[in-house]
N, C-alpha and C. Protein backbone atom coordinates (compact mmCIF):
# COMPACT_ATOMS: atom_id res chain seq x y z
N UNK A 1 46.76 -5.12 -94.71
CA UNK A 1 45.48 -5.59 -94.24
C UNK A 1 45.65 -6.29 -92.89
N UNK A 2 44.97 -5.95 -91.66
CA UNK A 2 45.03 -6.45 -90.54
C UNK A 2 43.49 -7.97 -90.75
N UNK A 3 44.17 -8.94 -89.60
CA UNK A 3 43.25 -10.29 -89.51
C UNK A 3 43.27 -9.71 -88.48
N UNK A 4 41.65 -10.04 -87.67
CA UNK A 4 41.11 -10.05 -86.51
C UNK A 4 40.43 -10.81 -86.22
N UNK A 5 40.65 -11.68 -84.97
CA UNK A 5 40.31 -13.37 -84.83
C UNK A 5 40.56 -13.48 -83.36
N UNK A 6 39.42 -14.27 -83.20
CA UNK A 6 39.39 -14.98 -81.54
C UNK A 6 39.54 -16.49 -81.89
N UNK A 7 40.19 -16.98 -81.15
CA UNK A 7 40.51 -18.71 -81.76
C UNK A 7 39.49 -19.42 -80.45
N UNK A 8 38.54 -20.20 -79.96
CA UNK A 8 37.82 -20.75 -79.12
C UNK A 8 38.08 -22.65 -79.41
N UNK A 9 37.73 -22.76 -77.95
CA UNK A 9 37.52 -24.21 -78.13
C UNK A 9 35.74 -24.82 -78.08
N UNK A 10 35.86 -25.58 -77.94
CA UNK A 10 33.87 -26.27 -77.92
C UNK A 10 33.98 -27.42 -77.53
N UNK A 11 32.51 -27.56 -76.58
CA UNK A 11 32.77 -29.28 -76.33
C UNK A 11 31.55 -30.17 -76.98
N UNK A 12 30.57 -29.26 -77.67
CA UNK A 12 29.64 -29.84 -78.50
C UNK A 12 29.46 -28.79 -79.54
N UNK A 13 30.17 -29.24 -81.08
CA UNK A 13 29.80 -28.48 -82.17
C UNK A 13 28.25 -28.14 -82.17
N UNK A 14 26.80 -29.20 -82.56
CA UNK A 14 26.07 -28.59 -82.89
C UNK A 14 25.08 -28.16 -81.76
N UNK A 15 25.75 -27.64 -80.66
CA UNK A 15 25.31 -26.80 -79.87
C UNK A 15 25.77 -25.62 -80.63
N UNK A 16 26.69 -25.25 -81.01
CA UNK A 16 27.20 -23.68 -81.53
C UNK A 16 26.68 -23.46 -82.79
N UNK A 17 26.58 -24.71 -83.73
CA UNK A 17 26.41 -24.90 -84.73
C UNK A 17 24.52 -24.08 -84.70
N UNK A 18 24.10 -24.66 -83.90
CA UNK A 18 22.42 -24.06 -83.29
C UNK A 18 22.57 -22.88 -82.99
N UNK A 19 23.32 -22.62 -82.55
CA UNK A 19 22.83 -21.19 -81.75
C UNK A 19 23.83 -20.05 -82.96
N UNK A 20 24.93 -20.43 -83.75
CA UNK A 20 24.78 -19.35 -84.68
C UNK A 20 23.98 -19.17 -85.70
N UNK A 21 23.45 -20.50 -86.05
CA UNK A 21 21.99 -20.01 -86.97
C UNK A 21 21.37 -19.31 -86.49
N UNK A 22 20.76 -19.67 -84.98
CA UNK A 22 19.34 -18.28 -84.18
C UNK A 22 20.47 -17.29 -84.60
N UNK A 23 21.68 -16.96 -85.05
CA UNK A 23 22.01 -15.40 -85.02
C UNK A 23 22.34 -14.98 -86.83
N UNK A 24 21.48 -16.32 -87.44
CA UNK A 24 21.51 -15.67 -88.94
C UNK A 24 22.97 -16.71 -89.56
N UNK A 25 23.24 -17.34 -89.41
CA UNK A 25 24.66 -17.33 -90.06
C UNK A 25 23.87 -18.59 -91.22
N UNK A 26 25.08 -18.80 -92.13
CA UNK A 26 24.96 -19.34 -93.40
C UNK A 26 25.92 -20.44 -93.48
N UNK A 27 25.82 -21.26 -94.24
CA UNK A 27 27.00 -22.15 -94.44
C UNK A 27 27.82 -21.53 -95.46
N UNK A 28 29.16 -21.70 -95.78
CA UNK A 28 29.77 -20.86 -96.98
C UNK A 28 30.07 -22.10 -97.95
N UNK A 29 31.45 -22.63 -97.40
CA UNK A 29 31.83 -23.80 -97.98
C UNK A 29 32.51 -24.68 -96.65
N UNK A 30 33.09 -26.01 -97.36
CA UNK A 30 34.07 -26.51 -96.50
C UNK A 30 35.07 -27.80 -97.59
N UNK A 31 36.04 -27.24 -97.17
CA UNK A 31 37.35 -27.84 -97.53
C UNK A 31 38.73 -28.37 -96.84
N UNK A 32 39.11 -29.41 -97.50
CA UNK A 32 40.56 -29.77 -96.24
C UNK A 32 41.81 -28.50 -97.12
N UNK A 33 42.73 -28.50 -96.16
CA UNK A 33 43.82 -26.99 -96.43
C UNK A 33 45.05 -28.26 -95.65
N UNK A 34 46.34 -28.13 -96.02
CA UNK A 34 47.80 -28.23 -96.08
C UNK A 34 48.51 -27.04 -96.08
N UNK A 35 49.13 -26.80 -94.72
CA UNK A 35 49.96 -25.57 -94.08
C UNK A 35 51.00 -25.96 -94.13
N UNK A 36 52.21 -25.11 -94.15
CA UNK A 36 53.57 -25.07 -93.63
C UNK A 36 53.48 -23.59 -93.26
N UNK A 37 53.99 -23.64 -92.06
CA UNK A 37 54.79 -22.48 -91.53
C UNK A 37 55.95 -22.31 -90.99
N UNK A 38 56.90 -20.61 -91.52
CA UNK A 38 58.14 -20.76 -91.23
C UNK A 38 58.06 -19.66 -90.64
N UNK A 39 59.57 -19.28 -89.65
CA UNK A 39 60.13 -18.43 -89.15
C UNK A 39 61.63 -18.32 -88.99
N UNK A 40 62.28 -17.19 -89.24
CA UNK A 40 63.49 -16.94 -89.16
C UNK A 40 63.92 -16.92 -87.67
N UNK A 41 62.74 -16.54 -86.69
CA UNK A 41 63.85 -16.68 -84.98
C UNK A 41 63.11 -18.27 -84.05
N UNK A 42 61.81 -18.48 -84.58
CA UNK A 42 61.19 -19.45 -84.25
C UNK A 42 61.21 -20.78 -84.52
N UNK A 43 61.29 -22.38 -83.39
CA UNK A 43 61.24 -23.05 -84.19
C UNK A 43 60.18 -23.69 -83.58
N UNK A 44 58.83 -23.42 -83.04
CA UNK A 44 57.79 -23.95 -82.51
C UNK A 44 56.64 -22.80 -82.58
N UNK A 45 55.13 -23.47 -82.91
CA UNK A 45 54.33 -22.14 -83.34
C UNK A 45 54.01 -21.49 -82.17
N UNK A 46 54.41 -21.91 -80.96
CA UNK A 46 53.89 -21.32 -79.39
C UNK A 46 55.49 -19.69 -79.50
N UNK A 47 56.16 -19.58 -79.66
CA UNK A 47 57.28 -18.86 -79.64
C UNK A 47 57.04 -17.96 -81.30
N UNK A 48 56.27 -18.47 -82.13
CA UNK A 48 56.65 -17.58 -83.28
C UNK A 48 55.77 -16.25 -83.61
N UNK A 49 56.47 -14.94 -83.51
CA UNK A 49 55.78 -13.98 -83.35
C UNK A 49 55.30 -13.50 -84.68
N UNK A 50 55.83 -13.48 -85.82
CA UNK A 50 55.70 -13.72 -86.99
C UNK A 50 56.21 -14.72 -87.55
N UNK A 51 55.15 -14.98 -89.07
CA UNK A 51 55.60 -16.23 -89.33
C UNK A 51 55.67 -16.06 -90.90
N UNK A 52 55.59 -17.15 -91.59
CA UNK A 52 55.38 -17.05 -93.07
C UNK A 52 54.50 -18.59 -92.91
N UNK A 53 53.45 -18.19 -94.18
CA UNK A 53 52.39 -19.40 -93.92
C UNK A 53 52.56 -19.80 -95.40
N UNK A 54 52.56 -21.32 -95.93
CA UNK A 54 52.04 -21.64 -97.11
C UNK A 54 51.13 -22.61 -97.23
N UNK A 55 49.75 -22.12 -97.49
CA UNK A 55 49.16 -22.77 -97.88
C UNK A 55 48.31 -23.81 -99.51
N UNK A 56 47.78 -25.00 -99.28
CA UNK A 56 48.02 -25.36 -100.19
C UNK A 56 46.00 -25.99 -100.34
N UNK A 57 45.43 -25.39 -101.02
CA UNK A 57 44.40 -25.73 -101.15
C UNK A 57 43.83 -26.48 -102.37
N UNK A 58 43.66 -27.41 -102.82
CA UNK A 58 43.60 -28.57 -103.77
C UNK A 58 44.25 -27.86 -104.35
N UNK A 59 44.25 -27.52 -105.83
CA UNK A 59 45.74 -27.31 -106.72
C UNK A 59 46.01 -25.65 -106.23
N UNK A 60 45.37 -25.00 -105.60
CA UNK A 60 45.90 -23.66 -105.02
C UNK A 60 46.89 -23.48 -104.29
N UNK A 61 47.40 -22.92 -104.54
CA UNK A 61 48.49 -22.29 -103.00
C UNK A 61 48.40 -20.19 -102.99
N UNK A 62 48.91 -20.43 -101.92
CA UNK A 62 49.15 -19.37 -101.56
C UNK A 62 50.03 -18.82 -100.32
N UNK A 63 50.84 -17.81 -100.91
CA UNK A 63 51.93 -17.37 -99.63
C UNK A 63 51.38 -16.30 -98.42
N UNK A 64 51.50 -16.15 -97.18
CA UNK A 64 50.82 -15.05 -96.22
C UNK A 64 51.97 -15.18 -94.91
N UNK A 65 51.71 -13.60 -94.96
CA UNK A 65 52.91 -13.48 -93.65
C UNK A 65 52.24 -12.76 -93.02
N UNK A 66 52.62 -13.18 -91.47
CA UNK A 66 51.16 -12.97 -90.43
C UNK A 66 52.55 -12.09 -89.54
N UNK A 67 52.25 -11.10 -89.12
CA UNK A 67 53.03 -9.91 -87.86
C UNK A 67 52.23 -10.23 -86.79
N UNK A 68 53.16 -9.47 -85.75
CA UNK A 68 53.27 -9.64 -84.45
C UNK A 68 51.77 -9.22 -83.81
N UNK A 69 51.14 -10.07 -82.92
CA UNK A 69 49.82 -9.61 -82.11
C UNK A 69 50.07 -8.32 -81.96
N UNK A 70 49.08 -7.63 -82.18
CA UNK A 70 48.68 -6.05 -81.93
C UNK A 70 47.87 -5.66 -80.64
N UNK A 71 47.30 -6.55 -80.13
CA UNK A 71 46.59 -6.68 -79.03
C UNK A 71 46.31 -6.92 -78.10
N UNK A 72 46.31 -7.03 -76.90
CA UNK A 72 46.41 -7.89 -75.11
C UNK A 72 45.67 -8.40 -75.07
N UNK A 73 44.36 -8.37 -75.38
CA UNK A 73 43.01 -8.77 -75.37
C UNK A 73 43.10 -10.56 -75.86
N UNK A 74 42.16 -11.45 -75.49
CA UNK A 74 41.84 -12.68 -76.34
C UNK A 74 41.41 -12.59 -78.02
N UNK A 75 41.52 -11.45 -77.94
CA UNK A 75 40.90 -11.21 -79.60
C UNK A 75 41.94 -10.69 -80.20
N UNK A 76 42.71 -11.45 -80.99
CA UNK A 76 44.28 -10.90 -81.63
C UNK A 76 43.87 -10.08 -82.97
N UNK A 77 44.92 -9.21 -83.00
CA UNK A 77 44.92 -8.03 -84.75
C UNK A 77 46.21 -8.46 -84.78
N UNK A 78 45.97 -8.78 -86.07
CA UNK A 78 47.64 -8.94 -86.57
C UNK A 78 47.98 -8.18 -87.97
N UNK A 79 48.75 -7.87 -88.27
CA UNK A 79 48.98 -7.66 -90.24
C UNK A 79 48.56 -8.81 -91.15
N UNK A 80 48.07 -9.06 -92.01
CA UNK A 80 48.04 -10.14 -92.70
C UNK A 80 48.20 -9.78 -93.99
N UNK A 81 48.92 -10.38 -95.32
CA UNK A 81 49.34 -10.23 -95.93
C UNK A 81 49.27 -11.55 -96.97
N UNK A 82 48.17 -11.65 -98.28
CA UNK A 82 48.52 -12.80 -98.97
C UNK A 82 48.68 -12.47 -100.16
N UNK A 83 49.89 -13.50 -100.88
CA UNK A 83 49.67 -13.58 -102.45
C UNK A 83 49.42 -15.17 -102.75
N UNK A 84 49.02 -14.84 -104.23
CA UNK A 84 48.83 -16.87 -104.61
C UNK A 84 50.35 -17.00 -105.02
N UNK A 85 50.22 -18.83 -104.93
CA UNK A 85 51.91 -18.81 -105.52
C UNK A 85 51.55 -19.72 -106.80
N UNK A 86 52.52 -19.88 -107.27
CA UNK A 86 52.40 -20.18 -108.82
C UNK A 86 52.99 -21.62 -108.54
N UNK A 87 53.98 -22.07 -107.63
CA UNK A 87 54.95 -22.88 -107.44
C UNK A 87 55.04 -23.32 -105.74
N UNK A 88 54.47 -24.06 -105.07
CA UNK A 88 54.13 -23.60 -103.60
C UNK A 88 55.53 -24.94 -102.91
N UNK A 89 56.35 -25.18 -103.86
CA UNK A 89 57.26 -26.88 -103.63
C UNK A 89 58.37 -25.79 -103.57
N UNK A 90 58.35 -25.17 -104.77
CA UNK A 90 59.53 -23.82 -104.84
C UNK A 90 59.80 -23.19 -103.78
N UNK A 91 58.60 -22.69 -103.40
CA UNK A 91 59.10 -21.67 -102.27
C UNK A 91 59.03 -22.61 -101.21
N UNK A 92 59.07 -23.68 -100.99
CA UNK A 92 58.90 -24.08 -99.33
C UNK A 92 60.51 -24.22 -99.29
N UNK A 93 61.24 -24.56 -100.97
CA UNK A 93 62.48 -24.67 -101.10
C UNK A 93 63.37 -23.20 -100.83
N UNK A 94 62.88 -22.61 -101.73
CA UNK A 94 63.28 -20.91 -101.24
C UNK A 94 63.44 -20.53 -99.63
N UNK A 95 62.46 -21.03 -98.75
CA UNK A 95 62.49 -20.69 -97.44
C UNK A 95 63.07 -20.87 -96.82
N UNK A 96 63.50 -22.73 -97.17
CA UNK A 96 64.54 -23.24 -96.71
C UNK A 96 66.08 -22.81 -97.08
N UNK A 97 66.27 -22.48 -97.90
CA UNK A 97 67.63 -21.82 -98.72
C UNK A 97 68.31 -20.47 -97.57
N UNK A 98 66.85 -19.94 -97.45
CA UNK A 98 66.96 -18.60 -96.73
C UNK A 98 67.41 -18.52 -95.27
N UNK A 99 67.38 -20.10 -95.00
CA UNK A 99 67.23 -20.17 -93.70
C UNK A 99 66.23 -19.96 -92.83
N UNK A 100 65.25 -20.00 -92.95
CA UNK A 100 63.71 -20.00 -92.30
C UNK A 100 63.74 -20.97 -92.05
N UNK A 101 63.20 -21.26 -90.48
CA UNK A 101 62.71 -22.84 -89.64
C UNK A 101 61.59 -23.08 -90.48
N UNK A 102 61.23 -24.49 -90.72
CA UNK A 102 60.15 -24.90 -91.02
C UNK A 102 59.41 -24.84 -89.66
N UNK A 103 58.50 -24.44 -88.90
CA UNK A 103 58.46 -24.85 -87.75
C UNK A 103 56.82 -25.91 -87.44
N UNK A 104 55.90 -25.92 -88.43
CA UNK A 104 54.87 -26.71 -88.30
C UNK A 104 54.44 -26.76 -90.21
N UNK A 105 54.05 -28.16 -89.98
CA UNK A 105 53.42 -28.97 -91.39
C UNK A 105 51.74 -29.29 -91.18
N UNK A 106 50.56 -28.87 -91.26
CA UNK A 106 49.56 -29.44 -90.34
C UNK A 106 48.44 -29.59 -91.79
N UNK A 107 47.63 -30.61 -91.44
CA UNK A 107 46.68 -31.04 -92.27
C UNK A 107 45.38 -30.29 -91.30
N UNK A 108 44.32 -30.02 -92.12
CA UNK A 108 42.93 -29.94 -91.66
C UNK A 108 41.87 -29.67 -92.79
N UNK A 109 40.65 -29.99 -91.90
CA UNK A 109 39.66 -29.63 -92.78
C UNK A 109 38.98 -28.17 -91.98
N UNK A 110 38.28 -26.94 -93.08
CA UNK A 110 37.63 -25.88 -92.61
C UNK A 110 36.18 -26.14 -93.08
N UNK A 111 35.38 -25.57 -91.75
CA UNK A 111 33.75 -25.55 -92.75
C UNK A 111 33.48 -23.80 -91.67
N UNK A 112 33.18 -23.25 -93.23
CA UNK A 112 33.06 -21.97 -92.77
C UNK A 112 31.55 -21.84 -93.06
N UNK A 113 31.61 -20.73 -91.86
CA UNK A 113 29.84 -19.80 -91.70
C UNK A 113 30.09 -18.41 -91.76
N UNK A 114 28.91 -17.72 -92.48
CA UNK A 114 28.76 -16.45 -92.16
C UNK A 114 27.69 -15.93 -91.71
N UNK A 115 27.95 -14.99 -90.50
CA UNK A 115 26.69 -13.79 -89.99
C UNK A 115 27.46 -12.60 -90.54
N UNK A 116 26.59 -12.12 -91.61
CA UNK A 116 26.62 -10.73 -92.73
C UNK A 116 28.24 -11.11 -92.53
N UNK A 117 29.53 -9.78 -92.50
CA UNK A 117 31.02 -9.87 -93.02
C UNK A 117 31.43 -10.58 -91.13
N UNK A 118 31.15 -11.53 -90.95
CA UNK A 118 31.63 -11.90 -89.61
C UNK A 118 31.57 -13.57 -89.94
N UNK A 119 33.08 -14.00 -90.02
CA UNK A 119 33.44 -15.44 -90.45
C UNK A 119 33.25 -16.33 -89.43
N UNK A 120 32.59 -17.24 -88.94
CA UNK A 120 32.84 -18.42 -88.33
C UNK A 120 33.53 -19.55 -89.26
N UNK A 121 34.78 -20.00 -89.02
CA UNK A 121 35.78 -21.49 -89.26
C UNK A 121 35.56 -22.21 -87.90
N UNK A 122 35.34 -23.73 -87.93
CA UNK A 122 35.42 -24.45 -87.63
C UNK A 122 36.37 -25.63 -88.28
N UNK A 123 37.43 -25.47 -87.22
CA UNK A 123 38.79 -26.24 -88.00
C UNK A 123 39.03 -26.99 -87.33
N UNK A 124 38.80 -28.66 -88.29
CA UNK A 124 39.77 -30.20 -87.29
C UNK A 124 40.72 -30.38 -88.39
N UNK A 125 41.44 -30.12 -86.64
CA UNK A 125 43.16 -30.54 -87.40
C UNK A 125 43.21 -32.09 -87.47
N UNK A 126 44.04 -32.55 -88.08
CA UNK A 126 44.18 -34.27 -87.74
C UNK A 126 45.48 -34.33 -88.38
N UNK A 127 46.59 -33.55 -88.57
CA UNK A 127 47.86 -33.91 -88.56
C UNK A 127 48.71 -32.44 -88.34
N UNK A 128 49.36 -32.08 -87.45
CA UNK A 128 50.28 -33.77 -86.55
C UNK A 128 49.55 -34.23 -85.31
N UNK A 129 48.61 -33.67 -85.10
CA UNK A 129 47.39 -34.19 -84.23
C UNK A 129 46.12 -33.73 -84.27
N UNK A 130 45.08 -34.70 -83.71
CA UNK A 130 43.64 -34.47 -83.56
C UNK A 130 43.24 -33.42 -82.78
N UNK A 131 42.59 -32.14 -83.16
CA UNK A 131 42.52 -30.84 -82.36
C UNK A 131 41.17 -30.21 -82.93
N UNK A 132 40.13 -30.10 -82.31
CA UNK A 132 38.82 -28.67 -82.95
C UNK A 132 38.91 -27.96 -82.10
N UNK A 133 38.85 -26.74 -83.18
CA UNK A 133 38.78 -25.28 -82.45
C UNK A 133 37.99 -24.21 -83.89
N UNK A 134 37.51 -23.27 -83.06
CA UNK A 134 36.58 -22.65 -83.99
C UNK A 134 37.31 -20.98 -83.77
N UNK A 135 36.91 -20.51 -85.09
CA UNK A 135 37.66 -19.06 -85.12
C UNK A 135 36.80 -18.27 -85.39
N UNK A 136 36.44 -16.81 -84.71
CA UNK A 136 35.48 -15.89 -85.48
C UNK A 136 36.66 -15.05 -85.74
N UNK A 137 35.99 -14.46 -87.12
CA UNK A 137 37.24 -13.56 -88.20
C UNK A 137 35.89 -12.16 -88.30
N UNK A 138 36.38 -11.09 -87.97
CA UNK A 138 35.87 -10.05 -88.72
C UNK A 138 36.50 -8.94 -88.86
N UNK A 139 35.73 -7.57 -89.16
CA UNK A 139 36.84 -6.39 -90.00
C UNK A 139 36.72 -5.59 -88.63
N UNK A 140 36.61 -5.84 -87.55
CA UNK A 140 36.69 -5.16 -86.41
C UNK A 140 36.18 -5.96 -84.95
N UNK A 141 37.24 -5.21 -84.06
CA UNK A 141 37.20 -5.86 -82.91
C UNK A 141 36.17 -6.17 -81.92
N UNK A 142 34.84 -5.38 -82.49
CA UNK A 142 33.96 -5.37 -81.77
C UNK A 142 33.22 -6.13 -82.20
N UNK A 143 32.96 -6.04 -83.87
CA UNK A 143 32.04 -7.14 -84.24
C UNK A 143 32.60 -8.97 -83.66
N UNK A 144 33.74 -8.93 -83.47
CA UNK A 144 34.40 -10.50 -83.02
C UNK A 144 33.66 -10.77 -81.50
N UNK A 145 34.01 -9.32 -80.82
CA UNK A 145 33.38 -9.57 -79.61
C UNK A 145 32.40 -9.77 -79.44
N UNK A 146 31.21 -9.39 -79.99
CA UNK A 146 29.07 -9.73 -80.12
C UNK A 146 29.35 -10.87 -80.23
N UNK A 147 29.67 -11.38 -81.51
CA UNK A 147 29.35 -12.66 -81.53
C UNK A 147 29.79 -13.80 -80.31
N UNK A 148 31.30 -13.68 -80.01
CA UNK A 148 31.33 -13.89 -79.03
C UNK A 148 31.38 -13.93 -77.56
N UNK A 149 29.96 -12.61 -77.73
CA UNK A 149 29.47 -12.70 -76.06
C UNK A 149 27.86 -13.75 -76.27
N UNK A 150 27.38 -13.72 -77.64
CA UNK A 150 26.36 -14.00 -78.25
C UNK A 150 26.51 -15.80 -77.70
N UNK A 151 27.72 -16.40 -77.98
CA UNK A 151 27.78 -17.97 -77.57
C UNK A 151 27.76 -18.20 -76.76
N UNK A 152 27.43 -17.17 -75.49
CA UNK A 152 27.17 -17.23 -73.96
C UNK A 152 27.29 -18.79 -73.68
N UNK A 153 28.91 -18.98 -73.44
CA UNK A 153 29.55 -20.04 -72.88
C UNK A 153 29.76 -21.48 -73.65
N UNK A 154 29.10 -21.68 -74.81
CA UNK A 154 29.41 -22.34 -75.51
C UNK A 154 30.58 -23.17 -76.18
N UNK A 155 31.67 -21.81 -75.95
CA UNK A 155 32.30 -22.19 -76.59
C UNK A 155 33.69 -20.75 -75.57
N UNK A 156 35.21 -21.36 -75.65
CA UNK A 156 35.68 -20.20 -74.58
C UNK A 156 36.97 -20.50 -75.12
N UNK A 157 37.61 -18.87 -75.36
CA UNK A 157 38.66 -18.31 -75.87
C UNK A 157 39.70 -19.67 -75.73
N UNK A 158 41.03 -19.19 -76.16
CA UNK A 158 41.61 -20.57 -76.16
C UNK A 158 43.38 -20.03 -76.35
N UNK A 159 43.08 -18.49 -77.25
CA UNK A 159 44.88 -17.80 -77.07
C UNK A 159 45.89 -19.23 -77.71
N UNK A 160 46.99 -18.62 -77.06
CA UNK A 160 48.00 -19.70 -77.56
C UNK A 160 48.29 -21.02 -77.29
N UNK A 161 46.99 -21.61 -76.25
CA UNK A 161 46.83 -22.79 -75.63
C UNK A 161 47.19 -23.92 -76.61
N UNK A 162 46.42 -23.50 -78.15
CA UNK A 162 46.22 -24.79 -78.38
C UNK A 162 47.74 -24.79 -79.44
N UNK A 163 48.36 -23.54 -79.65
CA UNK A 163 49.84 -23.88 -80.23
C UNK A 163 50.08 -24.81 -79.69
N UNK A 164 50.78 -24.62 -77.88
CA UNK A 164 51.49 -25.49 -76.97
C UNK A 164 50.87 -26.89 -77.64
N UNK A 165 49.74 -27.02 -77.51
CA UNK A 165 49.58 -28.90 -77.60
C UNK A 165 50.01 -29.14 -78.81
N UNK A 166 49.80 -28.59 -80.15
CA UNK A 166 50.39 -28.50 -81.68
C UNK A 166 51.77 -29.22 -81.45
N UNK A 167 52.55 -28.11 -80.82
CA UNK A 167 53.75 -28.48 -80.34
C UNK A 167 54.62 -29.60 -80.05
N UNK A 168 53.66 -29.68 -78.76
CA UNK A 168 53.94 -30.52 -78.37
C UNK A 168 53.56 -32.29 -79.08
N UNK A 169 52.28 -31.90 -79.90
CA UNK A 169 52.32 -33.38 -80.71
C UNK A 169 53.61 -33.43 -81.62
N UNK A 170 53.93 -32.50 -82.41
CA UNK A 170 54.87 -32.35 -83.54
C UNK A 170 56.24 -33.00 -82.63
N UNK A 171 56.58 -32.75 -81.41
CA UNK A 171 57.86 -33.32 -81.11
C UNK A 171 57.69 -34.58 -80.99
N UNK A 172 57.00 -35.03 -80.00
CA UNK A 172 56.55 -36.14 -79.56
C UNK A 172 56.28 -37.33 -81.20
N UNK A 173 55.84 -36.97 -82.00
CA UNK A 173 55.83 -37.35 -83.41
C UNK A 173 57.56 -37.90 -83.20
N UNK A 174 58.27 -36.27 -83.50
CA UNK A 174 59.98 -36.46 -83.76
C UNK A 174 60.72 -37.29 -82.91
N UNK A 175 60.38 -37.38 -82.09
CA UNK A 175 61.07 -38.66 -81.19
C UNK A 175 60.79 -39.86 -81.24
N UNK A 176 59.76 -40.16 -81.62
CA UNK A 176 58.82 -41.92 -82.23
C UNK A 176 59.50 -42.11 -83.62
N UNK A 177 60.45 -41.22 -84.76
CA UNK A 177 60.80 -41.76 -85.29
C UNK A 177 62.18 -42.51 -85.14
């Protein structure tokens, strides 16, 4: 199964928040999520071309391994790949065994929207730093693109920008201890 996603930044949510209702959208849910991600050649998420993700959603988890951008464009295709895990402490242990970098730990909350199968997430990170950025998810590259020609400026692509700052909080963290 391929993910197809534009990652954007915003400098006033319910400006976007307005203008994807005029385009129909819905509220779905919203929940905080606990990530780890690893990589066997990577040890920062700006450098990792694939990764392994575990996520941990109140007593849920689940394992997903994300492949290499498929695309040049601001609008990335990647492979995506999830199972639930039964044990999500296990495998972060397993990963480590294997030798996989841990390379990011990050807290956030998601509040998702939908226009018909076209996802809007709106995600604040707040560990290992304070970061919003909004994602449209859909089952093709074009539908990602309407919508976002539709936010006419609202809101503007963002690529691997906001890894680097991720990054860069997570070290900056490692050296203050």
């Amino acid at each position: 199964m391929h993910e197809i996603e534009v990652k954007m930044k915003y400098e006033n949510k319910e400006k976007v928040l307005a203008k994807i209702k005029t385009l129909g959208a819905t509220f779905r849910e919203e929940y905080p999520l606990n990530d780890t991600y690893f990589s066997l050649d990577a040890t920062d998420m700006k450098d990792a071309k694939e990764f392994i993700r575990i996520r941990k959603k109140g007593e849920k988890s689940e394992l997903t391994f994300k492949g290499k951008k498929e695309t040049s464009s601001e609008i990335w295709k990647k492979i995506e790949l999830t199972t639930t895990l039964g044990d999500s402490e296990a495998m972060n242990q397993i990963l480590d065994h294997l030798g996989f970098n841990r390379i990011l730990e990050n807290k956030s909350m998601r509040e998702y929207w939908m226009i018909g199968d076209v996802e809007i997430a709106f995600i604040s990170l707040f560990q290992p730093t304070e970061l919003d950025w909004l994602e449209i998810e859909a089952p093709s590259e074009e539908k990602v693109q309407k919508v976002l020609d539709q936010l006419n400026g609202l809101a503007e692509t963002v690529g691997e920008e906001y890894f680097k700052k991720i990054d860069e909080a997570k070290a900056k963290k490692a050296t203050n201890k």
